[in-house]
C-alpha atoms as a PDB file:
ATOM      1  CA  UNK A   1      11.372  -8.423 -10.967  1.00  0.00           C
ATOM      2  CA  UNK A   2      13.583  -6.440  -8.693  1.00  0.00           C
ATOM      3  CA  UNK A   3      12.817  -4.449  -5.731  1.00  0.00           C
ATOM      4  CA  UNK A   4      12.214  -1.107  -6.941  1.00  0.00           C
ATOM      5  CA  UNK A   5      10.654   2.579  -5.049  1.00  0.00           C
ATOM      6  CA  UNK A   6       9.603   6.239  -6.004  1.00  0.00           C
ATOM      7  CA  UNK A   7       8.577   8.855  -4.265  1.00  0.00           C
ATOM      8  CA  UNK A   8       5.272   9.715  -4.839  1.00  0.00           C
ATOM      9  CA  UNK A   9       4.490  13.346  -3.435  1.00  0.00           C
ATOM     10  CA  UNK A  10       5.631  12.572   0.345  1.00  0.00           C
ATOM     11  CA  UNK A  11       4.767   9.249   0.082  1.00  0.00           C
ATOM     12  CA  UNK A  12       7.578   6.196  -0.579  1.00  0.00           C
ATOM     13  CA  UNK A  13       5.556   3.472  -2.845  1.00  0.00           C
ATOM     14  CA  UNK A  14       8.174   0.418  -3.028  1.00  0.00           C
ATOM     15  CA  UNK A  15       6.984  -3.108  -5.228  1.00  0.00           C
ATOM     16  CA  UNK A  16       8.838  -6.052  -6.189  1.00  0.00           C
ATOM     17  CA  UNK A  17       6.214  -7.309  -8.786  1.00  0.00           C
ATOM     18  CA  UNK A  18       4.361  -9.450  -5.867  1.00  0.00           C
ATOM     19  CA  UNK A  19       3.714  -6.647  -3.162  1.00  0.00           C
ATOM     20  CA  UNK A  20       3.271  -3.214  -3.127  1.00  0.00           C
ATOM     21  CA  UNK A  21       4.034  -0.921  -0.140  1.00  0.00           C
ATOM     22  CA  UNK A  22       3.416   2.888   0.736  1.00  0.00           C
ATOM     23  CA  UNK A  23       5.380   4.452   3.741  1.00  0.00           C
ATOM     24  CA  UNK A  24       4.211   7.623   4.782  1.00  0.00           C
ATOM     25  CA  UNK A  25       6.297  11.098   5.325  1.00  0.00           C
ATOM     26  CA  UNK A  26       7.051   9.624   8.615  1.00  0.00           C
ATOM     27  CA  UNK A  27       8.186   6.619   7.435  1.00  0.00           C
ATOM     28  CA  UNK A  28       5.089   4.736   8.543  1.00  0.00           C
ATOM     29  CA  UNK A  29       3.586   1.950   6.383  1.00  0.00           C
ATOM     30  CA  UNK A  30       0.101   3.382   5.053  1.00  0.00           C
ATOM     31  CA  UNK A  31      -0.876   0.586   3.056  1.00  0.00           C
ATOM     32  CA  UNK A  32       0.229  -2.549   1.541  1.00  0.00           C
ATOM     33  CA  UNK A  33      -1.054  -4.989  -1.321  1.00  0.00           C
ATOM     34  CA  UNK A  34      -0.705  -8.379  -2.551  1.00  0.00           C
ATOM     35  CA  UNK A  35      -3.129 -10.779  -5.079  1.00  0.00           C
ATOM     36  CA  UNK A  36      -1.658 -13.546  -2.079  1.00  0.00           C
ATOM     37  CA  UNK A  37      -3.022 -11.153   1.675  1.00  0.00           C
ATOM     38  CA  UNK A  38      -4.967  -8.534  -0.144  1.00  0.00           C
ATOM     39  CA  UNK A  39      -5.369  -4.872   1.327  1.00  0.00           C
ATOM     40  CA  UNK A  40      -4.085  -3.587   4.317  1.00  0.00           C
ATOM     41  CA  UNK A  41      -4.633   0.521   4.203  1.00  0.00           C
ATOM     42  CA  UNK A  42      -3.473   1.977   8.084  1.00  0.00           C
ATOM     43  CA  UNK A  43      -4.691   5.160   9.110  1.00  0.00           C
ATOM     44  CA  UNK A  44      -2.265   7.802   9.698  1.00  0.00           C
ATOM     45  CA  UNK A  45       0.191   7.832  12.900  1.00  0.00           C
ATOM     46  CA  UNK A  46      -2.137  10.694  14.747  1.00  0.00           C
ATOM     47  CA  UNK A  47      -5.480   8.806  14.221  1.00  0.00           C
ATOM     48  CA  UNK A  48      -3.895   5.577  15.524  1.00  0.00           C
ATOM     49  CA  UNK A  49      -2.372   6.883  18.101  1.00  0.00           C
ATOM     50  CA  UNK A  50      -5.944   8.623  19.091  1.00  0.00           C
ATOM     51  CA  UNK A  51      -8.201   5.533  18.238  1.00  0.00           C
ATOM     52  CA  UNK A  52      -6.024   2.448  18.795  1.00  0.00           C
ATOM     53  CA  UNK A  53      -7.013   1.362  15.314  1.00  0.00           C
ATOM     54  CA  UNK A  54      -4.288   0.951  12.875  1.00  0.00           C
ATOM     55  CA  UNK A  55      -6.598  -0.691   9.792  1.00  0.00           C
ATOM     56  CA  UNK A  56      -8.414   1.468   8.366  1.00  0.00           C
ATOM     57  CA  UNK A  57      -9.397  -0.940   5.009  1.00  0.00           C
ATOM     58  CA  UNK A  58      -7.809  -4.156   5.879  1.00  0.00           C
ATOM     59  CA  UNK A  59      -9.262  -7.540   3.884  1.00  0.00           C
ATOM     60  CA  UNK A  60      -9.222  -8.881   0.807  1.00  0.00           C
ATOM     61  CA  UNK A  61      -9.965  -6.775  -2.139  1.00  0.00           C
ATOM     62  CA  UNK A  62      -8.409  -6.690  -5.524  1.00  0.00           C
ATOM     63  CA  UNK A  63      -5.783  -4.365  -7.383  1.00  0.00           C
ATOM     64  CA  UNK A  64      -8.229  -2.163  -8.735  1.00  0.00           C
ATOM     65  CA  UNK A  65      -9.948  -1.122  -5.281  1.00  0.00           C
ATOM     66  CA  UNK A  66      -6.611  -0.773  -3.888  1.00  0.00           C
ATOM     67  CA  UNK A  67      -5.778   1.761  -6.679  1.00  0.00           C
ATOM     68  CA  UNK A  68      -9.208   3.341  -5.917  1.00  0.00           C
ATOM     69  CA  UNK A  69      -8.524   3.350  -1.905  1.00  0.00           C
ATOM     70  CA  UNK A  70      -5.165   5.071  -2.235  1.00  0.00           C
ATOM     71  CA  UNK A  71      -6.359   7.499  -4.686  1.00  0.00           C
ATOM     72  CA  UNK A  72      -9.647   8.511  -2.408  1.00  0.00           C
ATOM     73  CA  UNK A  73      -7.686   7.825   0.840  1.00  0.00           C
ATOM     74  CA  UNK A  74      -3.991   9.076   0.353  1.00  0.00           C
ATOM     75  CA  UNK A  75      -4.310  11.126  -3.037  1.00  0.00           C
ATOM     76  CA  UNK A  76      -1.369   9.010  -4.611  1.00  0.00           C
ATOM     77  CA  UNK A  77      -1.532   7.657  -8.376  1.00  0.00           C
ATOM     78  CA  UNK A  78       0.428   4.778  -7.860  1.00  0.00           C
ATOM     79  CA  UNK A  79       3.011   3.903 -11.066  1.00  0.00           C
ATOM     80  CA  UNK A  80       1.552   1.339 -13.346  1.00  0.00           C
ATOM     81  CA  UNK A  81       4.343  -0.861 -13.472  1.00  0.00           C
ATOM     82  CA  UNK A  82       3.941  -1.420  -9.159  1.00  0.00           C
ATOM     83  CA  UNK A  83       1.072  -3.391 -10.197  1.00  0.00           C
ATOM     84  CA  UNK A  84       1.900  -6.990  -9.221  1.00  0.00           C
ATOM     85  CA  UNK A  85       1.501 -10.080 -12.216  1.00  0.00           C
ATOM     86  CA  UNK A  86       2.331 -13.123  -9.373  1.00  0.00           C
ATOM     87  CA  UNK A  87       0.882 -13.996  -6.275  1.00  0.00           C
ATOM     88  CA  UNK A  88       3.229 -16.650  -5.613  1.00  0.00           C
ATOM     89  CA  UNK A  89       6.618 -15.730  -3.495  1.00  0.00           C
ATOM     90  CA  UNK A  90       5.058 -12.781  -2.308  1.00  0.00           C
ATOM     91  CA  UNK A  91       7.018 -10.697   0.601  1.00  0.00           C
ATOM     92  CA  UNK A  92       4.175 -10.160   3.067  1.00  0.00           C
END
């Protein structure tokens, strides 16, 4: 599949059928996905930059508690064709 992106609200979500990713309104990345590295879900610029913490649900997990994260965490319902079918030649 080819590299494709919406906007969702202010939030870019990109995916190339392997990884997902979701860049913030200020162009930061808020969270990525893969079946290959699993979850990584940042915490926004501000709280970073006040805690020194950029993970805020980093690990492995599966595509259903990433949807679940995003939607709790970021209030994005992510397009149903982002989510990926191959782990293998993943962009991470």
């Amino acid at each position: 599949m080819d590299y494709r992106e919406t906007q969702v609200g202010d939030f870019q979500v990109a995916w190339d059928g392997h990884t997902v990713w979701i860049n913030g309104p200020d162009g930061m990345s808020r969270a990525r996905y893969s079946k290959h590295a699993g979850i990584d879900l940042h915490h926004d610029t501000t709280t970073q930059l006040a805690t020194g913490h950029a993970c805020d649900n980093c690990g492995p997990g599966d595509w259903p508690t990433f949807v679940g994260l995003i939607r709790e965490r970021l209030d994005l319902e992510l397009p149903p064709e982002a989510e990926p079918r191959d782990a293998e030649n993943s962009l991470d």
